[in-house]
C-alpha atoms as a PDB file:
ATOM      1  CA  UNK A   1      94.209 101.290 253.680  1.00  0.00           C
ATOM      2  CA  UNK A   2      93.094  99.622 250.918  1.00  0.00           C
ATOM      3  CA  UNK A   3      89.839 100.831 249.512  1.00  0.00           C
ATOM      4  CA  UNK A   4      89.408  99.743 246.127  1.00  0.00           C
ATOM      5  CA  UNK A   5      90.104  97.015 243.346  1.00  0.00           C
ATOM      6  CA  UNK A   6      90.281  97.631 239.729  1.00  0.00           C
ATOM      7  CA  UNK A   7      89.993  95.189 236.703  1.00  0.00           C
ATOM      8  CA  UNK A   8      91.120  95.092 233.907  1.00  0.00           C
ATOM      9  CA  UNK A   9      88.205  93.284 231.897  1.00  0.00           C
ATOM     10  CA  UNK A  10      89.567  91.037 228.576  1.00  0.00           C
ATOM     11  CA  UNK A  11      91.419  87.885 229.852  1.00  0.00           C
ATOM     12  CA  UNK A  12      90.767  89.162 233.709  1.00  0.00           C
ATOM     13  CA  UNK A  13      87.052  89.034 234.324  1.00  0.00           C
ATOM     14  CA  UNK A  14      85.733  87.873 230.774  1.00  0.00           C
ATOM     15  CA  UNK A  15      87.995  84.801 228.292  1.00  0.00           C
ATOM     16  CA  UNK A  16      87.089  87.258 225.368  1.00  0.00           C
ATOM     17  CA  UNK A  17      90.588  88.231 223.712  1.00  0.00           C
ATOM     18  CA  UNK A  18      89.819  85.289 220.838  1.00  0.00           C
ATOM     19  CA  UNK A  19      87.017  86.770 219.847  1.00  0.00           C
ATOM     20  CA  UNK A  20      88.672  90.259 219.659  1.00  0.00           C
ATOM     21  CA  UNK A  21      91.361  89.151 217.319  1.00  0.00           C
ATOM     22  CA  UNK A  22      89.221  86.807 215.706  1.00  0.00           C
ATOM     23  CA  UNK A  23      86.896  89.924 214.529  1.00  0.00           C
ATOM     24  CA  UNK A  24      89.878  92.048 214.185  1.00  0.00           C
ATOM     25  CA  UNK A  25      91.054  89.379 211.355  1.00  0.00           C
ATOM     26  CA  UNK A  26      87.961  89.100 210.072  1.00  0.00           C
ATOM     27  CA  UNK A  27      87.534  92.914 208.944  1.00  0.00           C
ATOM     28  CA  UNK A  28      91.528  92.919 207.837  1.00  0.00           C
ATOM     29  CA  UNK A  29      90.854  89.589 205.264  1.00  0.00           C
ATOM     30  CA  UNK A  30      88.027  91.772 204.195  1.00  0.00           C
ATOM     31  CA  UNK A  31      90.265  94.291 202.929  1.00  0.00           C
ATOM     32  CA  UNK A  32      92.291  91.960 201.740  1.00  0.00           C
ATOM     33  CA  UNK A  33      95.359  92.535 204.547  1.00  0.00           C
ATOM     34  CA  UNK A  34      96.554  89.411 206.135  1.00  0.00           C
ATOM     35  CA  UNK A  35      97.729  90.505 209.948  1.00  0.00           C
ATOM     36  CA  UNK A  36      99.522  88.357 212.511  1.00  0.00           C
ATOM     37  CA  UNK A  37      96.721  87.672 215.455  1.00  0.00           C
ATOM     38  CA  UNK A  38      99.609  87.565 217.882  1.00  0.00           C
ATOM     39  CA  UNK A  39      99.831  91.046 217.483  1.00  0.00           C
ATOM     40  CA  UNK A  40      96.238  91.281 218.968  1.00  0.00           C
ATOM     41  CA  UNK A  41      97.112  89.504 221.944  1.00  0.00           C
ATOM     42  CA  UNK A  42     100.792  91.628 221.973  1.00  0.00           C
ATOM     43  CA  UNK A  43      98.919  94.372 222.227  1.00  0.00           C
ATOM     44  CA  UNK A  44      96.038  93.911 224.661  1.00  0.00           C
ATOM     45  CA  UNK A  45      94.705  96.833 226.279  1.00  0.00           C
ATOM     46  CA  UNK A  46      95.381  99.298 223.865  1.00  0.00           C
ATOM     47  CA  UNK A  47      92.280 101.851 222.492  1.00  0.00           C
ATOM     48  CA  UNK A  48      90.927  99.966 219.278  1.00  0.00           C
ATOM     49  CA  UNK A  49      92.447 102.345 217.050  1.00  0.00           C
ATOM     50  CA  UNK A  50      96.215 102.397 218.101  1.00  0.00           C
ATOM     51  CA  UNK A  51      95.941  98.437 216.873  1.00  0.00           C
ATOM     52  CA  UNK A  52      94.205  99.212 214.214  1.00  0.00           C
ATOM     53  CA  UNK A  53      97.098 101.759 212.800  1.00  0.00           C
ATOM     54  CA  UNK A  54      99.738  99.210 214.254  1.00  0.00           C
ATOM     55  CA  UNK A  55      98.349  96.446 212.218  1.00  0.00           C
ATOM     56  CA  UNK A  56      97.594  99.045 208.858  1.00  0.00           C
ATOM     57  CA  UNK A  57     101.518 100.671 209.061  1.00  0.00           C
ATOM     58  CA  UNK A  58     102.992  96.983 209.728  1.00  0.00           C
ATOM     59  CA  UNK A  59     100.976  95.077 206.759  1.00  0.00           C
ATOM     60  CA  UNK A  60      99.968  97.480 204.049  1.00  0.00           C
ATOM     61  CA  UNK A  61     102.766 100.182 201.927  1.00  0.00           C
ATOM     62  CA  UNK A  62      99.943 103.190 202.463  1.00  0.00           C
ATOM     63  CA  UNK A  63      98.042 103.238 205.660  1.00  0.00           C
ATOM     64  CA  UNK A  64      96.728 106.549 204.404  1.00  0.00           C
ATOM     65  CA  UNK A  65      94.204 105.405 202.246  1.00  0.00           C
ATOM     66  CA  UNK A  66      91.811 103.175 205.084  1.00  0.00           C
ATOM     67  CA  UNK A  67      89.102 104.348 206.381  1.00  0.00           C
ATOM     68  CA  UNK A  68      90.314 104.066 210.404  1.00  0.00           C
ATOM     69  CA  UNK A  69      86.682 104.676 211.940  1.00  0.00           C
ATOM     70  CA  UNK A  70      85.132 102.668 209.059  1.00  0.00           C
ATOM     71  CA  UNK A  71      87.490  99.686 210.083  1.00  0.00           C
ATOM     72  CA  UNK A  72      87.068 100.071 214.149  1.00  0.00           C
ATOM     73  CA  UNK A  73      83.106 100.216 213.305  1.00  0.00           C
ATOM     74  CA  UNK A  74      83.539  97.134 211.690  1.00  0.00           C
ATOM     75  CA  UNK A  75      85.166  95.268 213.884  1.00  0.00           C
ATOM     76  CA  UNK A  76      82.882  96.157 216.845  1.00  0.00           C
ATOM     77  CA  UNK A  77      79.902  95.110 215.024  1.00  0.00           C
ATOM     78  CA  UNK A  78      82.130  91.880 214.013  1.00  0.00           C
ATOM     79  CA  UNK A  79      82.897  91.223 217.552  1.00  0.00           C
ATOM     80  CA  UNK A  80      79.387  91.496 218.707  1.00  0.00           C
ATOM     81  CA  UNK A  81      78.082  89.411 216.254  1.00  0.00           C
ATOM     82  CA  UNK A  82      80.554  86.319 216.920  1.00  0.00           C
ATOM     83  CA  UNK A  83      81.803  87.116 221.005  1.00  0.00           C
ATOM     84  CA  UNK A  84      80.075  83.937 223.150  1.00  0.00           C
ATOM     85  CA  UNK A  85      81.027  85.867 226.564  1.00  0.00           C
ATOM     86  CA  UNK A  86      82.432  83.530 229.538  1.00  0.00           C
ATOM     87  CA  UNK A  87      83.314  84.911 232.483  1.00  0.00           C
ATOM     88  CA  UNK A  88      86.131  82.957 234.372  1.00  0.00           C
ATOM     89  CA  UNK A  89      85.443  80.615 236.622  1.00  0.00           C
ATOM     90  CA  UNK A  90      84.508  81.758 240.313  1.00  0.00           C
ATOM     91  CA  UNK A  91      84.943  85.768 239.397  1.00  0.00           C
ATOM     92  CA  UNK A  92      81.340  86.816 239.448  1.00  0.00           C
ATOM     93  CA  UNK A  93      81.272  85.092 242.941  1.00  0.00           C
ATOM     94  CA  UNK A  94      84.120  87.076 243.458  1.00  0.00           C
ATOM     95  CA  UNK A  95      83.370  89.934 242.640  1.00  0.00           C
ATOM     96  CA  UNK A  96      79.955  89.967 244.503  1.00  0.00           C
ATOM     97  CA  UNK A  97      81.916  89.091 248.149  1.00  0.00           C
ATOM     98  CA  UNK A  98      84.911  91.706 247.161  1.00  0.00           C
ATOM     99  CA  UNK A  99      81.584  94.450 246.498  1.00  0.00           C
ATOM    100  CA  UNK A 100      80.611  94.131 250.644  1.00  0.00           C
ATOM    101  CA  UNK A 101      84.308  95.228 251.310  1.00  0.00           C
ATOM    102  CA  UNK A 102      85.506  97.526 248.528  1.00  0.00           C
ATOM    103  CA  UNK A 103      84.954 100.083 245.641  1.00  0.00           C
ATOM    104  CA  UNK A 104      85.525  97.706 242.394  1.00  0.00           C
ATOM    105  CA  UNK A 105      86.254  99.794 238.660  1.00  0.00           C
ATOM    106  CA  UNK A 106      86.863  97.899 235.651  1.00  0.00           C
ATOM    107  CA  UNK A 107      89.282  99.847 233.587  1.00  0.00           C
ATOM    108  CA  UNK A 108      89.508  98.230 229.624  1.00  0.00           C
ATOM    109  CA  UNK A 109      90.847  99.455 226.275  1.00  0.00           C
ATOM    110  CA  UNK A 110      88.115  97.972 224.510  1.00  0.00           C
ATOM    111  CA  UNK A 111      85.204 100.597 222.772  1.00  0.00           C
ATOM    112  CA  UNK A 112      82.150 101.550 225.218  1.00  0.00           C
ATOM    113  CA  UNK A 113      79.514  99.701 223.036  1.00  0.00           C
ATOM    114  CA  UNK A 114      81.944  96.487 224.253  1.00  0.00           C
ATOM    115  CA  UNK A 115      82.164  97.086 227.401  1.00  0.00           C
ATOM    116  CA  UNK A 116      78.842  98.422 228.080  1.00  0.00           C
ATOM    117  CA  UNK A 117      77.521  95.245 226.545  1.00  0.00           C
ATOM    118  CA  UNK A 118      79.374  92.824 228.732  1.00  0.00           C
ATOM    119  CA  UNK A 119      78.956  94.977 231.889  1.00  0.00           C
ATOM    120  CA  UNK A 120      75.574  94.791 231.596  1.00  0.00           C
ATOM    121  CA  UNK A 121      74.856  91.410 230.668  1.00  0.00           C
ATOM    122  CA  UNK A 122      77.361  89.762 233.183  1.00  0.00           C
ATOM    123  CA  UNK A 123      77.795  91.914 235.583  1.00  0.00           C
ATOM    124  CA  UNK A 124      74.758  94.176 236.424  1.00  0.00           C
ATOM    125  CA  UNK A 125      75.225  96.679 239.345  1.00  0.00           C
ATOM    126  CA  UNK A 126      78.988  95.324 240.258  1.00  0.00           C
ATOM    127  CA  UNK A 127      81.211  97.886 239.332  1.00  0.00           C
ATOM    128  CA  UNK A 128      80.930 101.632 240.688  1.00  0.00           C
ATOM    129  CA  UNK A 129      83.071 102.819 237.798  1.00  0.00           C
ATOM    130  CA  UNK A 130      83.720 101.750 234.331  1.00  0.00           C
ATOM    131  CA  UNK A 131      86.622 103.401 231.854  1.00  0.00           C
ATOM    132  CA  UNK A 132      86.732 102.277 228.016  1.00  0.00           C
ATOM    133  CA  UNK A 133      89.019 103.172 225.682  1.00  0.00           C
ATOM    134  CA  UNK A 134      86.682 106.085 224.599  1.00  0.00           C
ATOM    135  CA  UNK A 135      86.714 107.745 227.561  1.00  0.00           C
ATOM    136  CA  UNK A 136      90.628 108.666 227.186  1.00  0.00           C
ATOM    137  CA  UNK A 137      92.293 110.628 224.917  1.00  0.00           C
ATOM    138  CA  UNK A 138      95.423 108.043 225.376  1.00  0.00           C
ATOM    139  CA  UNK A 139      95.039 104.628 225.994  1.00  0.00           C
ATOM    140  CA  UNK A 140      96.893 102.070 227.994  1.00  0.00           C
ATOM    141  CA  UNK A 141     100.393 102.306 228.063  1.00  0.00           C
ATOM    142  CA  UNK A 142      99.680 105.379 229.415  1.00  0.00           C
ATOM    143  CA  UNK A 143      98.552 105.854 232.615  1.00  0.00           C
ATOM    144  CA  UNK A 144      95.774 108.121 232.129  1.00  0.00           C
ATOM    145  CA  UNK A 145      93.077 105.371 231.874  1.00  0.00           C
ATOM    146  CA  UNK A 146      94.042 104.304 235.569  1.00  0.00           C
ATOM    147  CA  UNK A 147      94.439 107.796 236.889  1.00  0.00           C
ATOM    148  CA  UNK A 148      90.867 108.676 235.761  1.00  0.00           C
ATOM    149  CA  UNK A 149      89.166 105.234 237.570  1.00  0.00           C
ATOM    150  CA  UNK A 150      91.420 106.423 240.677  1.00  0.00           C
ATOM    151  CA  UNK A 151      89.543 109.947 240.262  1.00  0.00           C
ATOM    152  CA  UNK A 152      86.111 108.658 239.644  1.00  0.00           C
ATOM    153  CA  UNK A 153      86.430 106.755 242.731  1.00  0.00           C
ATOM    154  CA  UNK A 154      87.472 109.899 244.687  1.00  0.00           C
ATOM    155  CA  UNK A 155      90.766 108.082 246.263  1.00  0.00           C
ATOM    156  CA  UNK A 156      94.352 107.997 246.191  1.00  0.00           C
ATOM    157  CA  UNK A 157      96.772 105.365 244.076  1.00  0.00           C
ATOM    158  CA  UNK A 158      97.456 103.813 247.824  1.00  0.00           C
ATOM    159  CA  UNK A 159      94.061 102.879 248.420  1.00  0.00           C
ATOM    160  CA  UNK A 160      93.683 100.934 245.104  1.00  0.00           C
ATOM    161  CA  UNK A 161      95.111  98.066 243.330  1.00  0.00           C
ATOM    162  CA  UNK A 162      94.665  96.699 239.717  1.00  0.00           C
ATOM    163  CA  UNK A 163      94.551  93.223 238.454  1.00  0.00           C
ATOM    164  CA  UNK A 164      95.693  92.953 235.115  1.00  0.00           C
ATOM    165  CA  UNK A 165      96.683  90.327 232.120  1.00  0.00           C
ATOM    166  CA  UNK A 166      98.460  92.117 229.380  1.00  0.00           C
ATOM    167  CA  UNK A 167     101.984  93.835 228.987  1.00  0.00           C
ATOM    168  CA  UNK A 168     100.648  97.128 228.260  1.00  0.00           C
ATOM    169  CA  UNK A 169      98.008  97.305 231.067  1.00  0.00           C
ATOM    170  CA  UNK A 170     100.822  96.540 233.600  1.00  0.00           C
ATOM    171  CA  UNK A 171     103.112  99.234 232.137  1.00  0.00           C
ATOM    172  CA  UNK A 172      99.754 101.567 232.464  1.00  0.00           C
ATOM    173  CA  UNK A 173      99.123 100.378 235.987  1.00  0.00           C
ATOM    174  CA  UNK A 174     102.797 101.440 237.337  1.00  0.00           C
ATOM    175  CA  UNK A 175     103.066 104.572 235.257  1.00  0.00           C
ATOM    176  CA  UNK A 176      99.758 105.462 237.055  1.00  0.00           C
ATOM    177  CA  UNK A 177     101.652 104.683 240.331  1.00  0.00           C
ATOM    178  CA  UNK A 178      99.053 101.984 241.554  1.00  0.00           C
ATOM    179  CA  UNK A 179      99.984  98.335 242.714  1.00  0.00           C
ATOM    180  CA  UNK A 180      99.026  95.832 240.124  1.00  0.00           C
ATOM    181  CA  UNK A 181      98.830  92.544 240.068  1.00  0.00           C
ATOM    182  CA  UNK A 182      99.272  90.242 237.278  1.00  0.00           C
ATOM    183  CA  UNK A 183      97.662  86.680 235.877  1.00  0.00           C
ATOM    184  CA  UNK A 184      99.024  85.330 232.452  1.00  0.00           C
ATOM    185  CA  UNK A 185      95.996  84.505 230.725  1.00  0.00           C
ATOM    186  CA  UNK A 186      96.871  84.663 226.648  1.00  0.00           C
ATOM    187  CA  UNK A 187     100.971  85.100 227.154  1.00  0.00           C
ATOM    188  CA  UNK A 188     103.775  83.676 228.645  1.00  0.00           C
ATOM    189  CA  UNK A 189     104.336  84.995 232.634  1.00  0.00           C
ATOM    190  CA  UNK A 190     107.744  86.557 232.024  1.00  0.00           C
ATOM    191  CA  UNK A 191     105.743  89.228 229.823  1.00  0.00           C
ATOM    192  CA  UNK A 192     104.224  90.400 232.912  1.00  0.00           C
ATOM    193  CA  UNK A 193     107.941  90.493 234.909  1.00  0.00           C
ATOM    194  CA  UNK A 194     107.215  94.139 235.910  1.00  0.00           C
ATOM    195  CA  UNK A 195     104.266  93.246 237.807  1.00  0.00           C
ATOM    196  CA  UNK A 196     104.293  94.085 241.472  1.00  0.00           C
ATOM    197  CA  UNK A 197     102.995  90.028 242.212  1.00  0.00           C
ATOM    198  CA  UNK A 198     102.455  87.479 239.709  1.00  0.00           C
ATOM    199  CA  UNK A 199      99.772  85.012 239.773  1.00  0.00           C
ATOM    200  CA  UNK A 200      99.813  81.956 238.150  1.00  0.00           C
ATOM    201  CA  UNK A 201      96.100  80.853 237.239  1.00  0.00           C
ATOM    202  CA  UNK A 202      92.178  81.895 237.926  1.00  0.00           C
ATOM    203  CA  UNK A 203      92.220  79.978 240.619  1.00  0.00           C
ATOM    204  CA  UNK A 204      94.713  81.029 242.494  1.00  0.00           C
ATOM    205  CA  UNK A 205      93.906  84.956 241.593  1.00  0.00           C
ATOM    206  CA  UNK A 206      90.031  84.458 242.921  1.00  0.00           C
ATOM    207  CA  UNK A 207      91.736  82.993 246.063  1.00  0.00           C
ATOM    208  CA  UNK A 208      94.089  85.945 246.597  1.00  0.00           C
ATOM    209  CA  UNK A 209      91.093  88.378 246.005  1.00  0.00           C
ATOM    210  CA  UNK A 210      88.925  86.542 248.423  1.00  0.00           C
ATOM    211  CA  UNK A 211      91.903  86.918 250.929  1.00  0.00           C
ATOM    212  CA  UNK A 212      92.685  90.460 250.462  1.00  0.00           C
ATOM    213  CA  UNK A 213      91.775  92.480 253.523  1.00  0.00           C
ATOM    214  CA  UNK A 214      91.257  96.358 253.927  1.00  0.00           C
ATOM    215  CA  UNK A 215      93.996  97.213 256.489  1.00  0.00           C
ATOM    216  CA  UNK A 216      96.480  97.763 253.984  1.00  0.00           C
ATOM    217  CA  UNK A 217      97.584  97.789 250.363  1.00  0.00           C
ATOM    218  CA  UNK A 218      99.068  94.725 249.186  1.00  0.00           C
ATOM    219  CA  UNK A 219     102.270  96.648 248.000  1.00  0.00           C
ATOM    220  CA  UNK A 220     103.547  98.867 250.945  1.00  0.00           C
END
């Protein structure tokens, strides 16, 4: 039976991954690193950090010598300062019927102060448990952020599904053994192949939600 629904949260509930690499690029022209912002949207989903040592081993000769917490630091505060938030259209309507029904998580890579930010201005008293990519010692690929929403919410990978946007959240999703769907926000479908179901648009992914039903898990 299906018990519970879990977002991802950049490019599934909020349009916010242009803001994210815009502050990411922001910090890197301040150190005077030029980075590909394709890379941010390549690798969605992953703890802050893990793209910030992609980006400093792809486009400098000594990675060594940055400051890694000085550079995440800035690029929250960056992100905060320039993010205009907008949540997609029809999701908090959503989300609101889907509560009366289900347990809903939100499950991002993005730092708590992010997170805790947008959860609380958009989407007060939704979500019975939140994950950032603080509160695991390995980010998304690995499954471990999904397998600790699935034990905050005291059920089993059957009785949940995720809805997810980015490559490295659907690998995370499966290796966690749950059924995830997929909508391709910021990249081409066929980067999301491995999803269980594929959904084309917003549209059509608030639809599906509002027709999901508790009897039994989309994927069995």
């Amino acid at each position: 039976m299906l018990k519970a629904v879990i977002f991802d949260m950049d490019g599934v509930l909020t349009d916010s991954m242009p803001y994210h690499a815009q502050a990411m690029e922001k910090v890197f022209n301040g150190l005077g690193i030029t980075i590909d912002t394709q890379d941010i949207y390549e690798r969605e989903g992953e703890k802050t950090i893990d793209v910030v040592n992609f980006l400093l081993e792809k486009g400098t000769d000594d990675a060594s010598v940055y400051d890694r917490k000085d550079i995440v630091d800035k690029y929250i505060a960056k992100f905060g300062h320039i993010a205009q938030i907008k949540v997609f259209e029809g999701m908090k309507e959503c989300l609101q019927i889907l509560k009366t029904n289900f347990l809903l998580a939100v499950v991002s890579g993005s730092d708590k102060p992010i997170v805790y930010d947008i959860m609380q201005n958009e989407f007060p008293g939704i979500f019975d448990v939140i994950v950032t990519g603080d509160d695991v010692e390995r980010g998304k690929p690995s499954p471990d952020p999904y397998l600790k929403a699935v034990a905050m919410l005291k059920l089993r990978k059957d009785e949940c599904i995720v809805v997810e946007n980015a490559p490295m959240g659907v690998d995370s999703a499966l290796s966690a053994g749950i059924c995830c769907i997929a909508v391709p926000t910021y990249l081409a479908p066929e980067k999301l192949s491995r999803a269980n179901l594929l959904i084309p648009d917003h549209r059509e992914l608030v639809n599906y939600l509002l027709d999901l039903e508790t009897t039994s898990n989309v994927c069995l």
